[in-house]
Protein backbone atom coordinates (compact mmCIF):
# COMPACT_ATOMS: atom_id res chain seq x y z
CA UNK A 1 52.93 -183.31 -6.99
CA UNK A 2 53.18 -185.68 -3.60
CA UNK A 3 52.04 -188.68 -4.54
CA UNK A 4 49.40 -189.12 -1.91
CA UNK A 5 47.90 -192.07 -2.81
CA UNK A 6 50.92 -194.41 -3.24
CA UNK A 7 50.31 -197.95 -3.41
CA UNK A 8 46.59 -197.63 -3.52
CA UNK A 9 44.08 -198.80 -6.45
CA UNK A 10 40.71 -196.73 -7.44
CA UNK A 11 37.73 -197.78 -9.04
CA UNK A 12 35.82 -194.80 -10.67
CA UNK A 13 32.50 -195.41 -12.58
CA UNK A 14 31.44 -193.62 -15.17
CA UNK A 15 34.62 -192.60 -16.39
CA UNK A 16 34.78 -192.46 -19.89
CA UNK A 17 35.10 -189.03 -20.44
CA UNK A 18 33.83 -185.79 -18.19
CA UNK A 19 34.09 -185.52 -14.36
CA UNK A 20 34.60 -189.13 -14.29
CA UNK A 21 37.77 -189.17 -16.36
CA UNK A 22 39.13 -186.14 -14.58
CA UNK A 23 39.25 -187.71 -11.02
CA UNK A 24 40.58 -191.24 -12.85
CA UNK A 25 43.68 -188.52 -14.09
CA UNK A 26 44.05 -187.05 -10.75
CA UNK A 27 44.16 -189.84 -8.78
CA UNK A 28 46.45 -191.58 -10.75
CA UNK A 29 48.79 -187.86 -10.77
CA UNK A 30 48.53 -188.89 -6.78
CA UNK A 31 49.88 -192.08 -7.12
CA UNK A 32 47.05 -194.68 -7.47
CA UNK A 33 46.22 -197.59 -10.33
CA UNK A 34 43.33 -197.18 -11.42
CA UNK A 35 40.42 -198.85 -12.77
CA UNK A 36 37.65 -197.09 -14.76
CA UNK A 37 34.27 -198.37 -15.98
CA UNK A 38 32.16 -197.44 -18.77
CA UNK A 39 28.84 -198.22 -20.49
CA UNK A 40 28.97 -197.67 -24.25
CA UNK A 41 32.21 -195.53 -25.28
CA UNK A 42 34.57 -198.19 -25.09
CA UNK A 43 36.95 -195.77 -27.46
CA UNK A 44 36.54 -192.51 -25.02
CA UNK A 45 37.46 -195.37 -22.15
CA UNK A 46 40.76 -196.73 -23.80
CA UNK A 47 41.72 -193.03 -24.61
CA UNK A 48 41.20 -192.41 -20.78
CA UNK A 49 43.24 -195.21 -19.54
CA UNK A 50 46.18 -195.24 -22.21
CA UNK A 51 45.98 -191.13 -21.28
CA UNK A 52 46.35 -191.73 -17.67
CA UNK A 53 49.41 -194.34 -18.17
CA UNK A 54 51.18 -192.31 -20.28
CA UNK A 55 50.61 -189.04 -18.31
CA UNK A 56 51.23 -190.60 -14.88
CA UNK A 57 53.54 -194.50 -15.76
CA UNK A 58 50.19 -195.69 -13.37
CA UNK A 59 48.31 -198.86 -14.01
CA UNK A 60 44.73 -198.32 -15.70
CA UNK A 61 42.16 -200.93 -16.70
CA UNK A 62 38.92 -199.98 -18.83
CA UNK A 63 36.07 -202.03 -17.61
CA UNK A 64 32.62 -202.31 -19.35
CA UNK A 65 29.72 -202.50 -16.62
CA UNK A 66 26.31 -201.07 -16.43
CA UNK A 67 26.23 -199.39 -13.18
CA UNK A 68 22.10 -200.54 -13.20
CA UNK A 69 23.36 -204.18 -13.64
CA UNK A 70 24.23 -205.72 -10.68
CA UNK A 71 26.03 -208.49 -11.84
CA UNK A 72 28.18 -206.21 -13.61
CA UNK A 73 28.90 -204.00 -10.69
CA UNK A 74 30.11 -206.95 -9.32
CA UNK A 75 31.91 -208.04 -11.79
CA UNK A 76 33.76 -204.83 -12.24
CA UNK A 77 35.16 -204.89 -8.71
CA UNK A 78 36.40 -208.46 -8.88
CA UNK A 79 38.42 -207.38 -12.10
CA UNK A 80 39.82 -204.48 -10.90
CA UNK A 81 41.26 -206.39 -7.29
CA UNK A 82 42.33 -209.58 -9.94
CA UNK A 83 44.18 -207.58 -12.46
CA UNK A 84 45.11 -204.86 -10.11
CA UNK A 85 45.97 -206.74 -6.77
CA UNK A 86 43.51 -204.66 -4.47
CA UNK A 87 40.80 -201.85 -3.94
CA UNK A 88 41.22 -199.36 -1.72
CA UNK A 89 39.43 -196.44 -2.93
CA UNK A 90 35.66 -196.07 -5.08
CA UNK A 91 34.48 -193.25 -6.91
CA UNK A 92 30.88 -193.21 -7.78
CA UNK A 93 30.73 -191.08 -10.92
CA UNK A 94 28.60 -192.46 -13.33
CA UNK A 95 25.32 -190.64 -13.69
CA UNK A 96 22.63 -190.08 -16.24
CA UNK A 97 20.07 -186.54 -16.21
CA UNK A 98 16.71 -186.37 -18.88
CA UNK A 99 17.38 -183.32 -20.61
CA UNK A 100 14.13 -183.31 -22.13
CA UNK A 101 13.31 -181.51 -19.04
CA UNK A 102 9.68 -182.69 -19.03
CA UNK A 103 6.90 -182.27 -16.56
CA UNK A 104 6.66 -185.12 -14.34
CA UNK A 105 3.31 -186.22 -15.91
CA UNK A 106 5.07 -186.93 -19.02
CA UNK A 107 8.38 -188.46 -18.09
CA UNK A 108 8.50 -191.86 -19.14
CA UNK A 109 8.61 -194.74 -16.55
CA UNK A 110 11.40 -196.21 -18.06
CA UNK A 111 13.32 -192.88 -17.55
CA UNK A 112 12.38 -192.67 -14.26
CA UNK A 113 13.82 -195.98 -13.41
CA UNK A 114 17.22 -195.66 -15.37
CA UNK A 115 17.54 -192.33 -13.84
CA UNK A 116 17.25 -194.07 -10.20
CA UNK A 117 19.21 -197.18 -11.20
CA UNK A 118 22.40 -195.66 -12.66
CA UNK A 119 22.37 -192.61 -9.96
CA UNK A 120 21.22 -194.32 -7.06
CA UNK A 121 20.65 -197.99 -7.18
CA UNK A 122 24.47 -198.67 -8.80
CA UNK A 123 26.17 -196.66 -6.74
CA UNK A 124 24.59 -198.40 -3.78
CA UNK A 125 25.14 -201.86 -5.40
CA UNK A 126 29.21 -200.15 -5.85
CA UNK A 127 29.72 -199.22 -2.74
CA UNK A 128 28.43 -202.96 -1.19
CA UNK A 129 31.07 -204.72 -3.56
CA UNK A 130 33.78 -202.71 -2.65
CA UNK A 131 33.59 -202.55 0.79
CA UNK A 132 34.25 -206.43 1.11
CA UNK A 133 37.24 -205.79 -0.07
CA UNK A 134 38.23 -202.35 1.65
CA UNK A 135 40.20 -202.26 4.95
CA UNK A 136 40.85 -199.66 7.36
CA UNK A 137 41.91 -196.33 5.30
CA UNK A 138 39.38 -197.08 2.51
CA UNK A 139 37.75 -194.28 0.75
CA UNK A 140 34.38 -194.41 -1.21
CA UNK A 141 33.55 -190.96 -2.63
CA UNK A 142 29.46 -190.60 -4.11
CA UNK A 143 29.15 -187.62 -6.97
CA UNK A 144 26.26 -185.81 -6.13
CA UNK A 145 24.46 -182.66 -7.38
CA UNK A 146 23.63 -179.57 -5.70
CA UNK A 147 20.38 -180.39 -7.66
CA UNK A 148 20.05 -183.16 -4.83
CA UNK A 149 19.43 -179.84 -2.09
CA UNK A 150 17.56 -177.13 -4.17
CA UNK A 151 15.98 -178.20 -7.73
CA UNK A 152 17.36 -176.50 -10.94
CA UNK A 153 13.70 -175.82 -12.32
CA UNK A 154 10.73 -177.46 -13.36
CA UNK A 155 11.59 -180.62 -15.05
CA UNK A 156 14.20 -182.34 -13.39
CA UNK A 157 12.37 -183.84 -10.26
CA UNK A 158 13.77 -187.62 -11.38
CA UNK A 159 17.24 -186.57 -11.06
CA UNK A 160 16.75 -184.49 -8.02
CA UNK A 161 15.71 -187.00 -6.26
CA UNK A 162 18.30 -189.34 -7.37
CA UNK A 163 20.80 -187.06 -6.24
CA UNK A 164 19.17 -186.19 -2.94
CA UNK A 165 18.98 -189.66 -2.50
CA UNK A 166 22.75 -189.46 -2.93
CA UNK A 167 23.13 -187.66 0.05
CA UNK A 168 20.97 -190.50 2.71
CA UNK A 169 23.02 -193.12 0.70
CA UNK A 170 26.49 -191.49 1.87
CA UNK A 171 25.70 -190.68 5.54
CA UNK A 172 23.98 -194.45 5.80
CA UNK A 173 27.12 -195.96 4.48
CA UNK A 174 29.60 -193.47 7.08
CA UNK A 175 28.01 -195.35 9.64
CA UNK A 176 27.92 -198.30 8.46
CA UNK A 177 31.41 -198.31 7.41
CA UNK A 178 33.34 -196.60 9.61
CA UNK A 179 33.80 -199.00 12.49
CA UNK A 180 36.07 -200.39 9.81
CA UNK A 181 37.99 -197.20 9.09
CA UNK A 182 36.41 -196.99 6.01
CA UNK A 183 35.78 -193.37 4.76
CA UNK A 184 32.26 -192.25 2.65
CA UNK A 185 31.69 -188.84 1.50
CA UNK A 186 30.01 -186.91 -1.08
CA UNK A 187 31.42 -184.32 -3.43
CA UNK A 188 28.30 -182.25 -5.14
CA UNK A 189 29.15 -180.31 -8.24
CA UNK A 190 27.37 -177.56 -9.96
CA UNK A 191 26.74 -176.76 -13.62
CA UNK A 192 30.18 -178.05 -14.61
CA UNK A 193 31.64 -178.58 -18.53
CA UNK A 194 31.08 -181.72 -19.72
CA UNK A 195 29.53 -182.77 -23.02
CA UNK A 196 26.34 -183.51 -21.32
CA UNK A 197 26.24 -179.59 -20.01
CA UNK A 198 28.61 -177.76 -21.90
CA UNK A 199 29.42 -174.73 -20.70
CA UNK A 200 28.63 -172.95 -24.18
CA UNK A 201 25.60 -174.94 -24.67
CA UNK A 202 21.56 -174.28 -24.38
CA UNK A 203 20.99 -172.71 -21.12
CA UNK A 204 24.12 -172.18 -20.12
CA UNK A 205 23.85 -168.69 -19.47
CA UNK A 206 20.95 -169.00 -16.74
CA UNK A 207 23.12 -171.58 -15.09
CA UNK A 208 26.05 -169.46 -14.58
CA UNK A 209 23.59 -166.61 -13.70
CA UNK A 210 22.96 -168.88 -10.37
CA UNK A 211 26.28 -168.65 -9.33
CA UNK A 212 28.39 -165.87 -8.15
CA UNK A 213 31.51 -166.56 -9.57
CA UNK A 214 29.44 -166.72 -13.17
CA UNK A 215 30.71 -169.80 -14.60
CA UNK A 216 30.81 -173.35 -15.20
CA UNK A 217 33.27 -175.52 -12.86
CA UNK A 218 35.88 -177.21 -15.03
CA UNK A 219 35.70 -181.20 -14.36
CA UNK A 220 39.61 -180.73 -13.00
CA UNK A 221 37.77 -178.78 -9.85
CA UNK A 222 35.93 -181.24 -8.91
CA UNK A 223 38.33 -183.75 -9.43
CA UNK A 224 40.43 -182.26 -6.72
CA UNK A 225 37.79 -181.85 -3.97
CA UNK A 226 37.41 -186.45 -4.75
CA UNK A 227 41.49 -186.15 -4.80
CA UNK A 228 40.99 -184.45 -1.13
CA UNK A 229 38.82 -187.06 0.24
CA UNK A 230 40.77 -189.45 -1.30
CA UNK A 231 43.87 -188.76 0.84
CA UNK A 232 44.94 -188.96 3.90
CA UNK A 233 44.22 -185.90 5.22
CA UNK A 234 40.67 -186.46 5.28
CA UNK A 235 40.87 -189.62 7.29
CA UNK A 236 38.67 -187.88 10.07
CA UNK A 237 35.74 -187.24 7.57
CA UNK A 238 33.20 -189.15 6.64
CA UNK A 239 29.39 -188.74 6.25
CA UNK A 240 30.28 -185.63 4.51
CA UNK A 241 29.10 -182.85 1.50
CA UNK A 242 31.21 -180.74 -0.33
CA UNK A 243 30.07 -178.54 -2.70
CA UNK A 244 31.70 -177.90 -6.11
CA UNK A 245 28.80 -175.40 -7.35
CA UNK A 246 30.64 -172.13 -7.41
CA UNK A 247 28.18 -171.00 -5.07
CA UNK A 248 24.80 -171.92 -6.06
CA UNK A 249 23.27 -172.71 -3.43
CA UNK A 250 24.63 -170.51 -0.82
């Protein structure tokens, strides 16, 4: 594999174990250091990093932070350009979806508001951090949902709108950011296999029933559509969606 991304550090959030891990993997197959947060699994996050070091001889770092905590966003970002010398690349993956998939009458406020704090909010509060210390050729990448453009069902208007939100969030920050040569773009996955949707788990039948290919993505796919906006070739986008959804919502 050309190692793309050289010289260049990555923070991804979220990145324990699941989509998140996968892009810290392939970035650091392309050439980057790499910083990962988590919020609870601090074992599944030292497997990650000591995974991607041995795999790839990169540098990894395994940083706990609440992506609903601002002061922790914060702090995450200042770690990984002290221990790791820079930042020239963010992934926002960290995300959290109510399964109880409950009528909006009866979803709890306090679900409501971590569902828009850890999907939204933090990835906002992310993006802020990092850019002070991006320069021109920085990259932030935002992990959507093609929930965030047409609603899975009944049940899940919280994290639709989180994810939708997703969308404004990354097309605000192109312009804001790209004066700078800084880079913002969103990748939007489908029913992918992670332990939070497992692609043998309840319901996973009607999900691959919505796409044509009849299947879950595998977390390495949509690692390499964040890989491509990552690089250099996509230095001319920004303010972009790519779906990962197996075509879902065509």
């Amino acid at each position: 594999m050309i190692e793309k991304l050289n010289g260049k550090v990555a923070l991804v959030t979220g990145a324990s174990r699941g989509i998140g891990a996968a892009v810290a993997l392939r970035l650091a197959e392309e050439g980057a250091d790499v910083a990962l947060t988590y919020q609870g699994n601090e074992e599944a996050a030292r497997n990650t990093a000591e995974t991607l070091t041995k795999k790839t001889g990169r540098r990894a770092v395994a940083i706990r932070a609440d992506v609903a905590d601002a002061d922790a966003v914060g702090a995450s970002v200042d770690r990984t350009v002290r221990e790791l010398g820079r930042l020239d690349i963010l992934v926002n993956s960290a995300g959290v979806m109510d399964t109880s998939f409950s009528d909006i009458g009866d979803v709890p406020v306090e679900v409501v508001d971590r569902t828009l704090d850890v999907n939204i909010r933090g990835s906002l509060l992310a993006a802020r951090e990092a850019a002070r210390h991006m320069t021109d050729g920085g990259r932030i990448i935002n992990i959507g949902s093609c929930i965030g453009e047409f609603a899975l069902g009944p049940g899940c208007t919280a994290y639709a709108t989180s994810k939708a939100a997703v969308t404004g969030m990354t097309k605000g920050l192109a312009r804001d950011l790209g004066p700078r040569g800084i880079t913002v773009n969103e990748v939007a996955p489908g029913a992918t296999n992670t332990d939070m949707n497992p692609e043998d788990g309840p319901g996973s039948e009607f999900q691959k029933g919505l796409s044509p290919l009849g299947r879950y993505a595998q977390p390495e796919e949509v690692a390499a559509a964040v890989a491509y906006f990552a690089s250099p070739e996509a230095g001319f986008t920004t303010g972009a969606r790519l779906a990962v959804d197996g075509g879902r919502n065509a």
